[in-house]
C-alpha atoms as a PDB file:
ATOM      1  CA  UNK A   1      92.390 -48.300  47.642  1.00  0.00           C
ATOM      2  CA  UNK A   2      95.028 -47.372  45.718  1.00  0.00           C
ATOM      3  CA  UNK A   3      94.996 -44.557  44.016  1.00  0.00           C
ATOM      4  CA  UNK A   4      96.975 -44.681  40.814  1.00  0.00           C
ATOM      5  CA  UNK A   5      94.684 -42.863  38.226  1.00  0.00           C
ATOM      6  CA  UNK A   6      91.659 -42.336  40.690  1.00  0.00           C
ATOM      7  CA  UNK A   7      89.533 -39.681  40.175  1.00  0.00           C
ATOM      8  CA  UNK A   8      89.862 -37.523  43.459  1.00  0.00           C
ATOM      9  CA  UNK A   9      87.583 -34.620  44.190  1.00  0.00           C
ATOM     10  CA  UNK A  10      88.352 -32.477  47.262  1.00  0.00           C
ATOM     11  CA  UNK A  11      86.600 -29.431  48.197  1.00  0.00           C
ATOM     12  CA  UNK A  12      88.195 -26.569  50.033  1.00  0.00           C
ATOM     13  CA  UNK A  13      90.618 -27.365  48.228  1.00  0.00           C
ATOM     14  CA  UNK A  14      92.450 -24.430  48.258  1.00  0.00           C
ATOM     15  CA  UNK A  15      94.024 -23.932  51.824  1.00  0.00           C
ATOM     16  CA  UNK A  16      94.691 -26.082  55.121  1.00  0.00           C
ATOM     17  CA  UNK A  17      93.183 -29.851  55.250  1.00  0.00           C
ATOM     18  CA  UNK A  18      91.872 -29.684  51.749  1.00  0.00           C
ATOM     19  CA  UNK A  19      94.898 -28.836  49.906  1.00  0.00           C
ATOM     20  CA  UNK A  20      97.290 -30.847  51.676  1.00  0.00           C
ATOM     21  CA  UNK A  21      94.751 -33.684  51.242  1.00  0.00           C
ATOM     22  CA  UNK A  22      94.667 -32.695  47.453  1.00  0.00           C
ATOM     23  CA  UNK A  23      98.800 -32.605  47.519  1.00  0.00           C
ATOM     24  CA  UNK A  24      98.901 -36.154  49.247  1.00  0.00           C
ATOM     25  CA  UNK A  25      96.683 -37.656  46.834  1.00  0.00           C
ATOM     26  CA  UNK A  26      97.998 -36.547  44.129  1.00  0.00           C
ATOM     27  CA  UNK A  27     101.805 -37.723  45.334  1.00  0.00           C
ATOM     28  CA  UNK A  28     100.156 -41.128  45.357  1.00  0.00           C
ATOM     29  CA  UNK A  29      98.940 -40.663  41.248  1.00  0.00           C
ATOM     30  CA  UNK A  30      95.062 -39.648  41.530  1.00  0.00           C
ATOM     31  CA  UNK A  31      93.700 -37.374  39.287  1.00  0.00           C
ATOM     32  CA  UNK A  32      92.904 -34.594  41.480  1.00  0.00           C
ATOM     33  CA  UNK A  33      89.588 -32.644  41.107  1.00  0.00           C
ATOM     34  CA  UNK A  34      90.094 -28.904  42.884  1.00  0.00           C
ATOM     35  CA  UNK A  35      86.638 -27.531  44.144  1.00  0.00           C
ATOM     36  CA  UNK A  36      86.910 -24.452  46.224  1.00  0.00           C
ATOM     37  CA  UNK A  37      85.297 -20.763  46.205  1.00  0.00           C
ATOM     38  CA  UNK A  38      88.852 -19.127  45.130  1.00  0.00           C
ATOM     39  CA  UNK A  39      89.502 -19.466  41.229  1.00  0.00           C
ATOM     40  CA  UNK A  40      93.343 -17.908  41.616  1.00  0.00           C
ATOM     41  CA  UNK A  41      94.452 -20.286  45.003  1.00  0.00           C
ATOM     42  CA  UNK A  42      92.683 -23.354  43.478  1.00  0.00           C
ATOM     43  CA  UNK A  43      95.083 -22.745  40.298  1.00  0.00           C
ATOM     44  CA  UNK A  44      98.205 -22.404  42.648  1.00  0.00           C
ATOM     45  CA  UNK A  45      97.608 -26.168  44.355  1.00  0.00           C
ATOM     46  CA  UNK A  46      96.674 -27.373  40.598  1.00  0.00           C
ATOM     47  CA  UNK A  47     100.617 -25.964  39.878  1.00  0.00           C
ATOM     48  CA  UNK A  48     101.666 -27.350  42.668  1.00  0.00           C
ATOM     49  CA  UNK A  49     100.546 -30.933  41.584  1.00  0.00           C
ATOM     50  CA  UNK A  50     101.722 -31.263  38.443  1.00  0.00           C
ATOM     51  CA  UNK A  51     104.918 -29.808  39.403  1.00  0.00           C
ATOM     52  CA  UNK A  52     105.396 -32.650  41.166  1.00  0.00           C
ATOM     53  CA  UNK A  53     104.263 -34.780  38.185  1.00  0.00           C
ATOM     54  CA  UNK A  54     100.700 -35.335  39.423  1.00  0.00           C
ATOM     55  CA  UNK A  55      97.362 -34.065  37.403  1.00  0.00           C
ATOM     56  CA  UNK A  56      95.014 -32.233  38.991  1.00  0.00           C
ATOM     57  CA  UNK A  57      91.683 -29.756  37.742  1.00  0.00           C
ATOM     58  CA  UNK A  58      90.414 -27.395  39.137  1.00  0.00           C
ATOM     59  CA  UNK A  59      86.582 -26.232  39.477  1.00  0.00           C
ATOM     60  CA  UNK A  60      85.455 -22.889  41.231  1.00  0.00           C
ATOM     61  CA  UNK A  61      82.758 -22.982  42.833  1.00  0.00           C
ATOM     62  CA  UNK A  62      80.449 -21.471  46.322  1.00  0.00           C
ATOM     63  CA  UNK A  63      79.321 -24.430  48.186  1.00  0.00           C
ATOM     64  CA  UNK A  64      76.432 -21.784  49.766  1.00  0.00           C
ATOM     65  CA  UNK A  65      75.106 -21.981  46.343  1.00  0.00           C
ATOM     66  CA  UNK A  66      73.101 -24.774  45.416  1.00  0.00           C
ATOM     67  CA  UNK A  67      72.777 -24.190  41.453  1.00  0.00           C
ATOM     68  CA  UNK A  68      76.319 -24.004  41.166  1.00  0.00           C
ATOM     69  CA  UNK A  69      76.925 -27.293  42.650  1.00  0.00           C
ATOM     70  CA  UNK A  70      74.232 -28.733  40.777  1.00  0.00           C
ATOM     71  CA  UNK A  71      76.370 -26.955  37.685  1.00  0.00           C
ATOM     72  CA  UNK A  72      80.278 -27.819  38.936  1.00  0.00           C
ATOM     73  CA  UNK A  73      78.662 -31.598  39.320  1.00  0.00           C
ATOM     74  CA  UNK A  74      77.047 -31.707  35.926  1.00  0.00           C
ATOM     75  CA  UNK A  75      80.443 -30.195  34.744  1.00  0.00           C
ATOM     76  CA  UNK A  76      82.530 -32.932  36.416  1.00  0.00           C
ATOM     77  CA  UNK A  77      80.306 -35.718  35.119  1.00  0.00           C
ATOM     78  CA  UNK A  78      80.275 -34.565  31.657  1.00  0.00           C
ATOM     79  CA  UNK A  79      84.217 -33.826  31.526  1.00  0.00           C
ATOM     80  CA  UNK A  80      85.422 -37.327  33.931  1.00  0.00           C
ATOM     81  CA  UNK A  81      82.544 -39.421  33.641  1.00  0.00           C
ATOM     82  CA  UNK A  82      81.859 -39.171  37.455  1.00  0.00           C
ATOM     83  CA  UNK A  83      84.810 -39.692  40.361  1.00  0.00           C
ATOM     84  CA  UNK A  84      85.413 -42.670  42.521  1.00  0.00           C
ATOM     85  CA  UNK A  85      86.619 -40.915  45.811  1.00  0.00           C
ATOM     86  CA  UNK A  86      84.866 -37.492  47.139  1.00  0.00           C
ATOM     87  CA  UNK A  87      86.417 -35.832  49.621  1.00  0.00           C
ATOM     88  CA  UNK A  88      83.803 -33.334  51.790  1.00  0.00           C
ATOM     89  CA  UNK A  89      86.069 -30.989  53.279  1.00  0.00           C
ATOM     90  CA  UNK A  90      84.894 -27.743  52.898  1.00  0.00           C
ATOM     91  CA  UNK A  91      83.382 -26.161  55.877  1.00  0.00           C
ATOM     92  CA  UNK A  92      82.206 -23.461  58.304  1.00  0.00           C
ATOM     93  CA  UNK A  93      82.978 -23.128  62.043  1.00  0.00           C
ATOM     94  CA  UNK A  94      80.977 -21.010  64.424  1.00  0.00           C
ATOM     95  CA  UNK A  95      82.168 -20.519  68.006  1.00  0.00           C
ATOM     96  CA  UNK A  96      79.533 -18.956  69.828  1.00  0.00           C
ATOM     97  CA  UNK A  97      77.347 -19.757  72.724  1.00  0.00           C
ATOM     98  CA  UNK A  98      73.392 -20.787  72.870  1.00  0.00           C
ATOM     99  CA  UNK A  99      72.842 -17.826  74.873  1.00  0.00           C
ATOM    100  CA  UNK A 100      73.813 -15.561  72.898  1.00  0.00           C
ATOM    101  CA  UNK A 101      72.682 -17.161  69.683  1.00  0.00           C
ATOM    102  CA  UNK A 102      68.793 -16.916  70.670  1.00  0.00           C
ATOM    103  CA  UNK A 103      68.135 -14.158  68.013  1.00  0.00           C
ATOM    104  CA  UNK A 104      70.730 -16.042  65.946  1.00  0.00           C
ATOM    105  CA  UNK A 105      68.889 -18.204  63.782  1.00  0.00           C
ATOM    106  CA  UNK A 106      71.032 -17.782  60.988  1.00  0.00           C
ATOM    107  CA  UNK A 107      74.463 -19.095  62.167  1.00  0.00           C
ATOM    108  CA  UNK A 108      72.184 -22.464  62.834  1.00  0.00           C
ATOM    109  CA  UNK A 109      71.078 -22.237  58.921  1.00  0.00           C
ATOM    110  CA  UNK A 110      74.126 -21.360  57.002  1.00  0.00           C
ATOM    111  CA  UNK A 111      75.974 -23.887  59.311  1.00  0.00           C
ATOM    112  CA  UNK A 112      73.778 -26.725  57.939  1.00  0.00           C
ATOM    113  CA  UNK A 113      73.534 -25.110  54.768  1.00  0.00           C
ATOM    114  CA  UNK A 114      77.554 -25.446  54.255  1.00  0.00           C
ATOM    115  CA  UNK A 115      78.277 -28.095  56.479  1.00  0.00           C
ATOM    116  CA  UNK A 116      75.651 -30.222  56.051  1.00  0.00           C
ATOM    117  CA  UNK A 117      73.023 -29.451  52.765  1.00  0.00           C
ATOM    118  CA  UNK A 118      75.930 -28.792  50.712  1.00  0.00           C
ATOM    119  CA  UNK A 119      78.279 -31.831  50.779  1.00  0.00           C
ATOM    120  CA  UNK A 120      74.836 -33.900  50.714  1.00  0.00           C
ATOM    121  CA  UNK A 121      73.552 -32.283  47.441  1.00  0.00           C
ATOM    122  CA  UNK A 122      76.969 -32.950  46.037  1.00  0.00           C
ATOM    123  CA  UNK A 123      76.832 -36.329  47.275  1.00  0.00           C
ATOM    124  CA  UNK A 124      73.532 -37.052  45.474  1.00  0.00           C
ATOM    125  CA  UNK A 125      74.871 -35.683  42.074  1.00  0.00           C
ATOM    126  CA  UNK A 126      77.586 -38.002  42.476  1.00  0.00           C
ATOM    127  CA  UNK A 127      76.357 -41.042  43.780  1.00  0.00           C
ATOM    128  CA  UNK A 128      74.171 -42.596  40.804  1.00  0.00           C
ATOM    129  CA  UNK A 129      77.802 -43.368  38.701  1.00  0.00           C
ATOM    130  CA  UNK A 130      79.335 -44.815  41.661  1.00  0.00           C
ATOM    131  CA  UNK A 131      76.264 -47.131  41.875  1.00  0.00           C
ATOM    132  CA  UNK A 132      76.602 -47.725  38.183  1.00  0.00           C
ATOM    133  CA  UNK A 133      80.107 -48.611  38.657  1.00  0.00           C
ATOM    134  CA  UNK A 134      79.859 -50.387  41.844  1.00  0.00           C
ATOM    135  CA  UNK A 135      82.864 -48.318  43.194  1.00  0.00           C
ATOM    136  CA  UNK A 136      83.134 -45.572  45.207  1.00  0.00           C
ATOM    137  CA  UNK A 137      84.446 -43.678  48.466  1.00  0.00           C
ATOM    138  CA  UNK A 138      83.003 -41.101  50.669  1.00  0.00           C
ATOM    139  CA  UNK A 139      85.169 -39.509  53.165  1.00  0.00           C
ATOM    140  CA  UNK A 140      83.095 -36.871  55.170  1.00  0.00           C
ATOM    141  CA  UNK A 141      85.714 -34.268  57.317  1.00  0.00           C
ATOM    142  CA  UNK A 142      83.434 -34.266  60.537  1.00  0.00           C
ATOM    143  CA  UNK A 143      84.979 -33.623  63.802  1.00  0.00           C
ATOM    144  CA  UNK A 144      85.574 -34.660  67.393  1.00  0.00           C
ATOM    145  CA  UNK A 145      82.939 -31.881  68.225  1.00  0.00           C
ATOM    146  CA  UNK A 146      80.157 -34.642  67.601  1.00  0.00           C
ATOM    147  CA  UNK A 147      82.151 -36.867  70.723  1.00  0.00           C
ATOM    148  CA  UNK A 148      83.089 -34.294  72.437  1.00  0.00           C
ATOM    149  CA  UNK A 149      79.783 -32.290  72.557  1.00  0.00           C
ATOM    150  CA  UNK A 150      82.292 -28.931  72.503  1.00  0.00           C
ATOM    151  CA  UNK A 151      80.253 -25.995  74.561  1.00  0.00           C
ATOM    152  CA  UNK A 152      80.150 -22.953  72.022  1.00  0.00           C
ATOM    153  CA  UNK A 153      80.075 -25.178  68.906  1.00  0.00           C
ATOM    154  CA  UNK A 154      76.111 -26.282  68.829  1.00  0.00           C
ATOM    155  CA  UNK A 155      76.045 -24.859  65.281  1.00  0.00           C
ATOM    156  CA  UNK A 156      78.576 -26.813  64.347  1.00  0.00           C
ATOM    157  CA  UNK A 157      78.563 -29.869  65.953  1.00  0.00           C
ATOM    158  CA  UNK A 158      74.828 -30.527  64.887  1.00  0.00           C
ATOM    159  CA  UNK A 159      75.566 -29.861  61.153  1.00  0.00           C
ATOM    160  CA  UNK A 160      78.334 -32.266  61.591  1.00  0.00           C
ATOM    161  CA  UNK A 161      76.273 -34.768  63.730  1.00  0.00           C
ATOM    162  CA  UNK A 162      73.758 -34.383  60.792  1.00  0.00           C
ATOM    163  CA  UNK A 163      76.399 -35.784  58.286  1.00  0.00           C
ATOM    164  CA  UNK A 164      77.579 -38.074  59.702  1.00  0.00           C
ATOM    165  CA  UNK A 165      73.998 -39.498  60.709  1.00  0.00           C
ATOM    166  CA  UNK A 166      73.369 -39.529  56.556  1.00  0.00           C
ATOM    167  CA  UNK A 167      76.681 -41.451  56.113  1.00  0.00           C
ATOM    168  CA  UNK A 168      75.823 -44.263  58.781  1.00  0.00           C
ATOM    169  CA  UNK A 169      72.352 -45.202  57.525  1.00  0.00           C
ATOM    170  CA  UNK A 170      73.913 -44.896  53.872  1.00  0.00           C
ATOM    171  CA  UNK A 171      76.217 -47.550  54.704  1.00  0.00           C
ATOM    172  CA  UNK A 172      73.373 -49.703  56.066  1.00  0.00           C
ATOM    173  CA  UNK A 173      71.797 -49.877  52.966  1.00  0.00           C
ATOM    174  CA  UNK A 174      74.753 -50.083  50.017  1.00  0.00           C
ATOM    175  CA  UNK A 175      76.802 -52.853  52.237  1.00  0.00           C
ATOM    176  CA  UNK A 176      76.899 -55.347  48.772  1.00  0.00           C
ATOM    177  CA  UNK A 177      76.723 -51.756  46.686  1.00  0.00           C
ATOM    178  CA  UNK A 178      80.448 -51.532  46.495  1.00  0.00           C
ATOM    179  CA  UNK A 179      80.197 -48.071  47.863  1.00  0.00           C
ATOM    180  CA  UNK A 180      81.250 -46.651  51.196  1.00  0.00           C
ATOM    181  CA  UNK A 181      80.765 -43.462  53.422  1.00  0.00           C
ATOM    182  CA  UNK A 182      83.282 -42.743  56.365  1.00  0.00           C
ATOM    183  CA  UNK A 183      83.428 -39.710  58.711  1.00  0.00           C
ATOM    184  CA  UNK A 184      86.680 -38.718  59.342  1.00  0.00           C
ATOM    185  CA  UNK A 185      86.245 -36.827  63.174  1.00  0.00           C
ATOM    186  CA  UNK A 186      89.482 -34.410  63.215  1.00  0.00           C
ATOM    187  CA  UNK A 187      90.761 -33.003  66.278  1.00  0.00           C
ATOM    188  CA  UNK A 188      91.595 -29.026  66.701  1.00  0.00           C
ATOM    189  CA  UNK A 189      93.591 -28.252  63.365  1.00  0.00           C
ATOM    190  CA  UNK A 190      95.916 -25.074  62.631  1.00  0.00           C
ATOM    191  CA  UNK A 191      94.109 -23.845  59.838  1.00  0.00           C
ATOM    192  CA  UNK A 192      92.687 -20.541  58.627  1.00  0.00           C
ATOM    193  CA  UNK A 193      88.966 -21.881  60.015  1.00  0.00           C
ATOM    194  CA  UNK A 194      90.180 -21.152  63.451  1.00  0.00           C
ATOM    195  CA  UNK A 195      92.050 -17.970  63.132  1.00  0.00           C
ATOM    196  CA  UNK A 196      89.103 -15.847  64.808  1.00  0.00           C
ATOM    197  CA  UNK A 197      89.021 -18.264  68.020  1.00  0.00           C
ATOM    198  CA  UNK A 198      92.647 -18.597  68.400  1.00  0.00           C
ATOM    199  CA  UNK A 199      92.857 -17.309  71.559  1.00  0.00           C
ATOM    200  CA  UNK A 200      90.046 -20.312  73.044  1.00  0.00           C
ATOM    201  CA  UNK A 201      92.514 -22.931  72.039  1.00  0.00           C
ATOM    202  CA  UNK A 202      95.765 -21.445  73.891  1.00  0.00           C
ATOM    203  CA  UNK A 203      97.596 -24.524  75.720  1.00  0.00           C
ATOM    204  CA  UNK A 204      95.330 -27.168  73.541  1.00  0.00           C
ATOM    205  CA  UNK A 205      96.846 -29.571  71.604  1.00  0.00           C
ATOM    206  CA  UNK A 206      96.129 -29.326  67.493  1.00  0.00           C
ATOM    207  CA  UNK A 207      97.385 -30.885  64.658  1.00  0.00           C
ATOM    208  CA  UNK A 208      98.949 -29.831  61.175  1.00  0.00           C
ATOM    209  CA  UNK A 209      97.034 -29.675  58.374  1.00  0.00           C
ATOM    210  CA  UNK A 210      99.805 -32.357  57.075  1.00  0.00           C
ATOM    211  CA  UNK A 211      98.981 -34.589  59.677  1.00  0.00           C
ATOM    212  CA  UNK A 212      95.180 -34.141  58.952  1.00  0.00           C
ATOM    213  CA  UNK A 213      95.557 -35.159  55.675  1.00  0.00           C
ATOM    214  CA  UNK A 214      97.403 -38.513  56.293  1.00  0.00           C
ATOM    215  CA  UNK A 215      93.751 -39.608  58.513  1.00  0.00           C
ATOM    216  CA  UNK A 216      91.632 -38.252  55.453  1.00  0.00           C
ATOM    217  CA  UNK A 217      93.709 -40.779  53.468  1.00  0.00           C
ATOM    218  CA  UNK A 218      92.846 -42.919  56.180  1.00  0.00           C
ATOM    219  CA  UNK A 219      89.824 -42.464  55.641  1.00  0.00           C
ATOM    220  CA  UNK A 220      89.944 -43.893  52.015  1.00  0.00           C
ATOM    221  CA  UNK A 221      91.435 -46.643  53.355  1.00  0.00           C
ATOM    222  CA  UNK A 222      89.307 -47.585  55.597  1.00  0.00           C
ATOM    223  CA  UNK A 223      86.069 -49.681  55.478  1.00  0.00           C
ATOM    224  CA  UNK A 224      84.531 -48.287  58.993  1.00  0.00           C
ATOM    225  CA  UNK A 225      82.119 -45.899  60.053  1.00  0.00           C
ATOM    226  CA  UNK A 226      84.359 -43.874  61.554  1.00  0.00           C
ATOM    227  CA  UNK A 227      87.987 -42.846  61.690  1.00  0.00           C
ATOM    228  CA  UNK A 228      89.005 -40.853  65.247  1.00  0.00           C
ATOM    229  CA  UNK A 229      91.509 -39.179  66.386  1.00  0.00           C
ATOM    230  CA  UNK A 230      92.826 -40.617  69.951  1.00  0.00           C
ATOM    231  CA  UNK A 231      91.929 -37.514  71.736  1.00  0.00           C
ATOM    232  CA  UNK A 232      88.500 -37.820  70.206  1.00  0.00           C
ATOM    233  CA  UNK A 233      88.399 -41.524  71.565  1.00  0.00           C
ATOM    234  CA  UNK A 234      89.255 -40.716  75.239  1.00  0.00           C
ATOM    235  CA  UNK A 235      87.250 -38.233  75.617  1.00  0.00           C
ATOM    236  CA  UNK A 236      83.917 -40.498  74.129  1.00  0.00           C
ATOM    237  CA  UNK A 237      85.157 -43.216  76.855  1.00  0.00           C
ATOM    238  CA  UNK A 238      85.495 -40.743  79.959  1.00  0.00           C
ATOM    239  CA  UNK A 239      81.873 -39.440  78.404  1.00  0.00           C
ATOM    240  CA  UNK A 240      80.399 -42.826  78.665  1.00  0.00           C
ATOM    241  CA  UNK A 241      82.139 -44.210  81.617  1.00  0.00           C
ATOM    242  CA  UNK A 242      82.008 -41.001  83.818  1.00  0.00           C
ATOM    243  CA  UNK A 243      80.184 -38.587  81.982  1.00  0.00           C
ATOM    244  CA  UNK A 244      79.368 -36.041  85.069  1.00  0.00           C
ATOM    245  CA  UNK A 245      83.170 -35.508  84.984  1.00  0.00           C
ATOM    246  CA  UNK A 246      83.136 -34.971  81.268  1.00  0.00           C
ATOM    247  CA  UNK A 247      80.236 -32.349  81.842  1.00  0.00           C
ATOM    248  CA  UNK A 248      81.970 -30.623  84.859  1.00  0.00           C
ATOM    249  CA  UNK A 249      85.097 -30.226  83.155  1.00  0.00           C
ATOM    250  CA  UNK A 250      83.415 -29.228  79.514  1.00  0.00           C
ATOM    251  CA  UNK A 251      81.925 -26.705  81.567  1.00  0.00           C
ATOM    252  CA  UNK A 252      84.735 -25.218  83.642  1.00  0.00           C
ATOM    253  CA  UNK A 253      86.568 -24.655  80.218  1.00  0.00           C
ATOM    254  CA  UNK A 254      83.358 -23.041  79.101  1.00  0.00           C
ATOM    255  CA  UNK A 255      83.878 -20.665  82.032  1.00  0.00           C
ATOM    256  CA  UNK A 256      87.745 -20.146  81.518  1.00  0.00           C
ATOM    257  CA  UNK A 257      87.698 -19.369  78.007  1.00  0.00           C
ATOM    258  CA  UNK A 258      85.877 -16.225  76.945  1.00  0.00           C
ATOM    259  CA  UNK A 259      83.601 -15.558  73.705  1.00  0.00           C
ATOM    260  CA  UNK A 260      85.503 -15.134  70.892  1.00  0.00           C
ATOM    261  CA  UNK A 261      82.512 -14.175  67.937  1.00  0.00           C
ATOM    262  CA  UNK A 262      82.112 -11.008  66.743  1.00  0.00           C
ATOM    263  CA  UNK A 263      80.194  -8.506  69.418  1.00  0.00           C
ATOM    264  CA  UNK A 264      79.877 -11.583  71.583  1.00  0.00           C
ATOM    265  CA  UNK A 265      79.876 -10.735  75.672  1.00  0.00           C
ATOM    266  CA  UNK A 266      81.400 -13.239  78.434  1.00  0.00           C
ATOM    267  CA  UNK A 267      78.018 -15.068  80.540  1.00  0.00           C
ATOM    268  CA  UNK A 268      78.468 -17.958  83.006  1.00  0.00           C
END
């Protein structure tokens, strides 16, 4: 796709994947749409754009908060006339075990409700004036979690999983729609997300948030389902081709590495 004049939105816009996502699209002449909780930091990447002789908006808004999307979407409509790629970035991690999530229920909701519900019901609002136009790209940020099946992450690997599920049978039935879903599965990023857990992923391999944003713009680019990351792809092979030494190993690192969420206690 190129994107010379392309209406962009990207939320999380404000720090790691999704602004250097909204800084590489906009070096390539999109018309970047800013969607993030933080007014003041959202302003600071819209600068940073059209410093570098790009255009970019920017919309605040709490993706935990369905009326505002419903509002930000309306807003976007009414002021763009729609937009041709959307980017769902913005998410929540939780790094905690099943055991100790039993009386937990909650991390479970708000991780759908953010990770899942809310890209969805911004999807929806969207979606009719792609259809109109017979044009349009969604890139879902998913993760190698949902290969991986990551011990500690059941919160967030099912919201993922969830997503992604939505974008498969979506492309199933718009295939001579002109519009297009793709889940973009990163691998460990530095970014602010993973700040509390930092100490779980000493010695692992992760990626910039540059480098993140070059397979997001993959992911425009690309007509598949899917977009990994080669880690991601081993480690689905060794699952399906030996997957008791996927398990054993998941599980020995589930040993090594202590809890890392807030009054959480060590169990094996």
């Amino acid at each position: 796709m190129k994107l010379t004049g392309k209406r962009v939105l990207v939320t999380g816009a404000s720090s790691g994947i999704g602004r250097e996502t909204a800084l590489l699209v906009g070096r390539l002449g999109a018309h970047v749409l800013l969607l993030a909780r933080r007014a003041e930091e959202l302003a600071t990447v819209r600068d940073e754009i059209e410093r570098a002789g790009g255009r970019a908006d920017y919309y605040p808004c709490d993706l935990n908060d369905f009326e505002q999307i419903d509002d930000v979407a309306d807003k976007i409509i009414a002021e763009h006339g729609g937009v041709d790629v959307l980017v769902n970035n913005a998410g929540r991690s939780i790094r905690r075990s099943v055991e100790l999530s039993l009386d937990r229920f909650h991390d479970y909701d708000r991780s759908m409700r953010l990770n899942y519900f809310a890209p969805l019901r911004l999807t929806l609002k969207l979606l009719p004036g792609m259809l109109e136009r017979r044009e349009g790209k969604i890139v879902n940020v998913t993760s190698q979690a949902v290969q991986v099946n990551s011990p500690r992450f059941s919160a967030y690997t099912a919201s993922k999983s969830a997503l992604e599920a939505f974008g498969r049978c979506t492309n199933r039935e718009f295939g001579d729609k002109g519009v297009t879903v793709v889940s973009v599965r990163m691998p460990l990023v530095r970014t602010p997300m993973i700040t509390p857990s930092k100490g779980a992923y000493r010695g692992l391999p992760s990626w910039s948030a540059t480098r993140a944003a070059k397979m997001v713009l993959k992911g425009i680019n690309t007509g598949a389902d899917y977009v990994n990351g080669p880690g991601g792809t081993i480690l689905s092979l060794v699952d399906v081709v030996l997957p008791g030494l996927q398990r054993f190993g998941l599980r020995r690192y589930y040993d090594r590495y202590p809890e890392t969420a807030p009054e959480a206690k060590q169990t094996s």
